[in-house]
N, C-alpha and C. Protein backbone atom coordinates (compact mmCIF):
# COMPACT_ATOMS: atom_id res chain seq x y z
N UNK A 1 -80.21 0.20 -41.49
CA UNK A 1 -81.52 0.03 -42.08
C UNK A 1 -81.91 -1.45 -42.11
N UNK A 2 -80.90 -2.52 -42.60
CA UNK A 2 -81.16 -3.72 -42.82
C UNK A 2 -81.73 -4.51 -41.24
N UNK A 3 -80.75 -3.76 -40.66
CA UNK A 3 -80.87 -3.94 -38.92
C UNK A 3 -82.23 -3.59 -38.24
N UNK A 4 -82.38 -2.54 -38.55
CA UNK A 4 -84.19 -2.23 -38.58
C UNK A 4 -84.99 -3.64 -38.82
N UNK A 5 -84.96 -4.14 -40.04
CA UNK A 5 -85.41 -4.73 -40.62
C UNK A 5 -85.54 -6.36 -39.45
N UNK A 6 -84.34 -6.27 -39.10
CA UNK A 6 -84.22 -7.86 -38.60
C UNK A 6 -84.88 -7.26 -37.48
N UNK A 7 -84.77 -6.55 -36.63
CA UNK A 7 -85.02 -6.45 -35.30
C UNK A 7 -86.42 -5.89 -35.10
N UNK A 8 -87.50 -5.93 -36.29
CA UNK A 8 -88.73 -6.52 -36.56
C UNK A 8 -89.02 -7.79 -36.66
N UNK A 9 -87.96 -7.90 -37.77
CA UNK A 9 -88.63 -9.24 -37.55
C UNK A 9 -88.54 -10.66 -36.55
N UNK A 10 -87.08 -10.22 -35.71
CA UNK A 10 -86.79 -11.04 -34.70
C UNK A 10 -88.30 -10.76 -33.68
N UNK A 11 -88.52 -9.63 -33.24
CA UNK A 11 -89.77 -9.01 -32.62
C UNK A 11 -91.19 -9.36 -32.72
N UNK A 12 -91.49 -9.87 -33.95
CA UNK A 12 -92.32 -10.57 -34.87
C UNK A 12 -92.40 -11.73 -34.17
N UNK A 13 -91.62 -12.59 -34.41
CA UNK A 13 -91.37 -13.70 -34.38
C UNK A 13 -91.19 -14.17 -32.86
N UNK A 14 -90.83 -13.62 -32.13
CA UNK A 14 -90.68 -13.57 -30.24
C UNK A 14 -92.00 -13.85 -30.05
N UNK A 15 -92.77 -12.33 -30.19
CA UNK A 15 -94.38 -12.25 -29.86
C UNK A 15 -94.97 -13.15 -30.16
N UNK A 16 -94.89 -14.00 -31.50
CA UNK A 16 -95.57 -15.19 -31.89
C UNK A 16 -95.48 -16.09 -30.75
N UNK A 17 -94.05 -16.46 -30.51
CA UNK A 17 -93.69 -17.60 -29.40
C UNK A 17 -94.22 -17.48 -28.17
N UNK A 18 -94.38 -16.02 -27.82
CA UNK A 18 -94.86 -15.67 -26.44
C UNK A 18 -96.53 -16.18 -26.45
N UNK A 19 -97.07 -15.74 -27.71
CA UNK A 19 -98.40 -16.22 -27.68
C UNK A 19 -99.10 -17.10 -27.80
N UNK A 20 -97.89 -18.15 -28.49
CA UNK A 20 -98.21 -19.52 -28.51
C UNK A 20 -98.02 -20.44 -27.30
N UNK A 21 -96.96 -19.99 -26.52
CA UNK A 21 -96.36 -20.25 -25.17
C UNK A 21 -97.71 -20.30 -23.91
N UNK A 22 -98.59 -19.08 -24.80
CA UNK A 22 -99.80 -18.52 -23.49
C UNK A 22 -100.65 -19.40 -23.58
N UNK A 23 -101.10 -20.25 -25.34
CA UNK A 23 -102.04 -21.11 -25.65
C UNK A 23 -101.22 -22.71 -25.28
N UNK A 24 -100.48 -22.76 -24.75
CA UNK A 24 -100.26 -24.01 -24.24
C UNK A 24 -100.59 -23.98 -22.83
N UNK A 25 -100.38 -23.19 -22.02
CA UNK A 25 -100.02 -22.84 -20.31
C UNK A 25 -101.24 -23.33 -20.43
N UNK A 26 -102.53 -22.46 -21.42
CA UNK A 26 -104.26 -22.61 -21.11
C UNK A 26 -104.51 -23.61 -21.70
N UNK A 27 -104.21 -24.53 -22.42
CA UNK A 27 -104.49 -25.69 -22.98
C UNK A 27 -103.92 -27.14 -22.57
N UNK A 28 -102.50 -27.21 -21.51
CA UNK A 28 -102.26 -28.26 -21.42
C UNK A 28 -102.20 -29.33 -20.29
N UNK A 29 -101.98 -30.58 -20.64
CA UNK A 29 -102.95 -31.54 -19.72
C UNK A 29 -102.45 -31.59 -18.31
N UNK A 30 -100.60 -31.57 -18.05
CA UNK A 30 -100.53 -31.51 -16.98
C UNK A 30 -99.87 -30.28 -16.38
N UNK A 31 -99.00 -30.11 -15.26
CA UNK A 31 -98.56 -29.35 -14.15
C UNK A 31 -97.31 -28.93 -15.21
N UNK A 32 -96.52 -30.37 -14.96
CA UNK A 32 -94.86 -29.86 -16.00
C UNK A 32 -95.16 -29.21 -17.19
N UNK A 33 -96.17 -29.69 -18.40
CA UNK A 33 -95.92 -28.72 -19.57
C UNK A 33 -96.37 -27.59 -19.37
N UNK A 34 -97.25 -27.16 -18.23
CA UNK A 34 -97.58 -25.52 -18.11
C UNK A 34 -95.94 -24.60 -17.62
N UNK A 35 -95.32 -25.49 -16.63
CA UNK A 35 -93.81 -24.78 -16.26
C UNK A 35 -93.15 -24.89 -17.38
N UNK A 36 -92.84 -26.07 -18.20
CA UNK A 36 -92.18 -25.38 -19.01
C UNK A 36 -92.29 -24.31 -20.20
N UNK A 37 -93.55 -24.31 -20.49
CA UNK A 37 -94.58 -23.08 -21.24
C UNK A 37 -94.18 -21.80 -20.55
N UNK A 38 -94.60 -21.91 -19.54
CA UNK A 38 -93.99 -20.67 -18.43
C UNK A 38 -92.59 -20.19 -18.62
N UNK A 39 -91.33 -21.39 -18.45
CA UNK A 39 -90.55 -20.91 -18.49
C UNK A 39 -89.79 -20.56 -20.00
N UNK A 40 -90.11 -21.22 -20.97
CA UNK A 40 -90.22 -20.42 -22.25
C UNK A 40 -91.04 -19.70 -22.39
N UNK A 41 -91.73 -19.06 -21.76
CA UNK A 41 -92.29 -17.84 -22.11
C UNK A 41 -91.70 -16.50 -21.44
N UNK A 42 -90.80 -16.79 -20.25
CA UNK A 42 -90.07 -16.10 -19.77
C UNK A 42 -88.60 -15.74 -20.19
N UNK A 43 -88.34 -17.01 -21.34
CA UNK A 43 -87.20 -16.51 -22.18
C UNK A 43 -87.68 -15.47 -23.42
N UNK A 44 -88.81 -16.02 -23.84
CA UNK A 44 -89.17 -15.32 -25.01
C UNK A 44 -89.49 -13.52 -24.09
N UNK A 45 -89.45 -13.40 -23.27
CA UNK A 45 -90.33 -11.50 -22.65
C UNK A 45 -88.69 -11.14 -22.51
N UNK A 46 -87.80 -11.97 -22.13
CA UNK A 46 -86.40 -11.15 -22.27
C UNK A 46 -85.57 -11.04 -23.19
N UNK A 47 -86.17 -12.18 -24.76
CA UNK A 47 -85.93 -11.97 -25.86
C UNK A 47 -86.11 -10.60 -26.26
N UNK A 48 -87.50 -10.24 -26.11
CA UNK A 48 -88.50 -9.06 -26.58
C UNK A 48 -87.80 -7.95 -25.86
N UNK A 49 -87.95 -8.11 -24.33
CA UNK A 49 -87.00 -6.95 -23.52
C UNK A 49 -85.20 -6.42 -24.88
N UNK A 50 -84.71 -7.63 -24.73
CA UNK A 50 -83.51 -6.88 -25.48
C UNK A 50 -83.36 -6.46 -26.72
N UNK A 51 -84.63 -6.97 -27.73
CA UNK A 51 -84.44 -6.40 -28.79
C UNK A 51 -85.32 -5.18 -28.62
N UNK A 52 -86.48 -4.62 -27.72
CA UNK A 52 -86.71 -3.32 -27.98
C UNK A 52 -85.37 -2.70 -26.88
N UNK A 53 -84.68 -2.73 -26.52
CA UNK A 53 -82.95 -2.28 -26.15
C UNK A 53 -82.80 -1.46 -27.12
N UNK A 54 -82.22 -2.66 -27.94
CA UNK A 54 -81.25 -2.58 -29.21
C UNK A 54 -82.37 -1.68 -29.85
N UNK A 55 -83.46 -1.17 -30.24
CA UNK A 55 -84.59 -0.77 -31.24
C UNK A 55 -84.29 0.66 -30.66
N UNK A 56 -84.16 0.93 -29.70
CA UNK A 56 -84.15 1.73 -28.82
C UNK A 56 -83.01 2.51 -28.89
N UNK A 57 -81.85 1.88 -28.59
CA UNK A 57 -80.50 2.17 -28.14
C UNK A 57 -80.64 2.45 -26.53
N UNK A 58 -81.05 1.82 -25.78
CA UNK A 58 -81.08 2.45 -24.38
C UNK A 58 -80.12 1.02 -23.72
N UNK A 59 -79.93 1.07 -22.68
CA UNK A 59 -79.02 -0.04 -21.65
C UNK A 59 -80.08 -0.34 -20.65
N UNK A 60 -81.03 0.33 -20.61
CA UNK A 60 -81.76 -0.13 -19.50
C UNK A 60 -82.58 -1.28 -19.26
N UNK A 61 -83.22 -1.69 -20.54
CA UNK A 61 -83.94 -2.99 -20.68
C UNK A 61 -83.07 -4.24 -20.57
N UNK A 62 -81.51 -4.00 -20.91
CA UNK A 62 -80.84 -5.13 -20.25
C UNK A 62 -80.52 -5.41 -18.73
N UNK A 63 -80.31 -4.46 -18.54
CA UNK A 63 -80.57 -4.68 -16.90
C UNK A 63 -81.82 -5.39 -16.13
N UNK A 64 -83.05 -5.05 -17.18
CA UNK A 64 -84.56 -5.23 -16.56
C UNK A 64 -84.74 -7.01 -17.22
N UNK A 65 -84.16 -7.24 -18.04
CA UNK A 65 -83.95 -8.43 -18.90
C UNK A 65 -83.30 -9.55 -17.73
N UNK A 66 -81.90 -8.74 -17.53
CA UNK A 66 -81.54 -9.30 -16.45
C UNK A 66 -81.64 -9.73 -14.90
N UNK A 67 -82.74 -8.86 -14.74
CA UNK A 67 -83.87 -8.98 -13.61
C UNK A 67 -84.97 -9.69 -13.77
N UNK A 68 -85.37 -9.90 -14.86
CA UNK A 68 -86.43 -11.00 -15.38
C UNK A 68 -85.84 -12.58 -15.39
N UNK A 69 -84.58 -12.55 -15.85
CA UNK A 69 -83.73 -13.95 -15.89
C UNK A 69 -83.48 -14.53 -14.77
N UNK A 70 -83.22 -13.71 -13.73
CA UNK A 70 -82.92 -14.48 -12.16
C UNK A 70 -84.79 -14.64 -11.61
N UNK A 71 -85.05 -14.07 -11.74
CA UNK A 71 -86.63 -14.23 -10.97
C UNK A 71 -87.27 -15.59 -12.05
N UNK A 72 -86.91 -15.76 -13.17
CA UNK A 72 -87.58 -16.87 -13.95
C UNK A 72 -87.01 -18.23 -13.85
N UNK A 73 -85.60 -17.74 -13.18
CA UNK A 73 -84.70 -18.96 -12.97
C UNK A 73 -85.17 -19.78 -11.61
N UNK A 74 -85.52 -18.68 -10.88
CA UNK A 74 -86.01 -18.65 -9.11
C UNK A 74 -87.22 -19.60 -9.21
N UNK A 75 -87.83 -18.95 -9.87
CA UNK A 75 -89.70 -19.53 -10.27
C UNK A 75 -89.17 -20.48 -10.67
N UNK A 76 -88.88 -20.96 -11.64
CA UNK A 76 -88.94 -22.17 -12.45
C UNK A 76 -88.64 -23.64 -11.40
N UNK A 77 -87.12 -22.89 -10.40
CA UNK A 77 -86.69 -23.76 -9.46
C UNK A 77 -87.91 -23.86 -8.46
N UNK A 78 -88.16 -23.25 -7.84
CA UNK A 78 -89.58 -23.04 -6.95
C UNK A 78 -90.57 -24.26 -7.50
N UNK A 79 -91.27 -24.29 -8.15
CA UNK A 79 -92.23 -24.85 -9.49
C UNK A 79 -92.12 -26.22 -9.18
N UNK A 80 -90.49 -26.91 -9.96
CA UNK A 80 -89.76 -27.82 -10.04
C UNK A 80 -89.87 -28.44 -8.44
N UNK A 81 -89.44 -27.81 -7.51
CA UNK A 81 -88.96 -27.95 -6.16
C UNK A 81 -90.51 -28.80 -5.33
N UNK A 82 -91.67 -27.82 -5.77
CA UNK A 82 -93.26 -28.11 -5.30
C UNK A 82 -93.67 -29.12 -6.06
N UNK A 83 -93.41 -29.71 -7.50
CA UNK A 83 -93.68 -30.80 -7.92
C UNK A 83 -93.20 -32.01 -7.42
N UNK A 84 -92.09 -32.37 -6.71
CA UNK A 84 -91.36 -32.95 -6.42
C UNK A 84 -91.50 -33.10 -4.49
N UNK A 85 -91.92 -32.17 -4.30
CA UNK A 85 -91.54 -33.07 -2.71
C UNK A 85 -92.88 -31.89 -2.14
N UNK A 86 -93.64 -30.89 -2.84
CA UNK A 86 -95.02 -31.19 -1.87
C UNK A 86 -94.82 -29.10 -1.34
N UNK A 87 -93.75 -28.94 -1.35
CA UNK A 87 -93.58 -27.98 -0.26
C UNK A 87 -92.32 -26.94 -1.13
N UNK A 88 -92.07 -26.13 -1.00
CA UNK A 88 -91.00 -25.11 -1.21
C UNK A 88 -89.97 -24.87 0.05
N UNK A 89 -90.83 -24.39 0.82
CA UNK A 89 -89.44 -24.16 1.86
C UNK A 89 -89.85 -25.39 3.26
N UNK A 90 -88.26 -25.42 3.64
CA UNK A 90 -88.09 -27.05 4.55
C UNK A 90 -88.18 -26.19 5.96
């Protein structure tokens, strides 16, 4: 029951970050603080992914969590890679 309890309010508290994460991407001045907005916002959706898991009891959103983590890791490098020298692939 108490567990209920947290895994609202951890849930709560994610969504906040995610939405505050969205009002920076649209609000800020350059290229880098939108990636890193981006890429905390891509920790915070696999935050959210594993606690509706756990809300759940299912295994499947960790897997999908874990499919979100390599593709955000990918992007982020991508991002990083085009700021820096112009181009993605050589």
């Amino acid at each position: 029951m108490i567990l209920s309890y947290a895994i609202y309010f951890a849930t709560g508290c994610f969504a906040l970050a995610l939405l505050m994460n969205l009002w920076k991407i649209a609000t800020a001045a350059g290229v880098g603080d939108r990636v890193l907005a981006l890429d905390t916002m891509v920790i915070n959706a696999i935050a959210l992914l594993i606690l509706y898991g756990l809300a759940n009891g299912t295994e499947i959103f960790f897997e999908a969590a874990m499919i979100i983590a390599m593709l955000g890791f990918v992007s982020t490098v991508a991002y990083a890679r085009f700021m820096l020298r112009g181009n993605i692939i050589e």
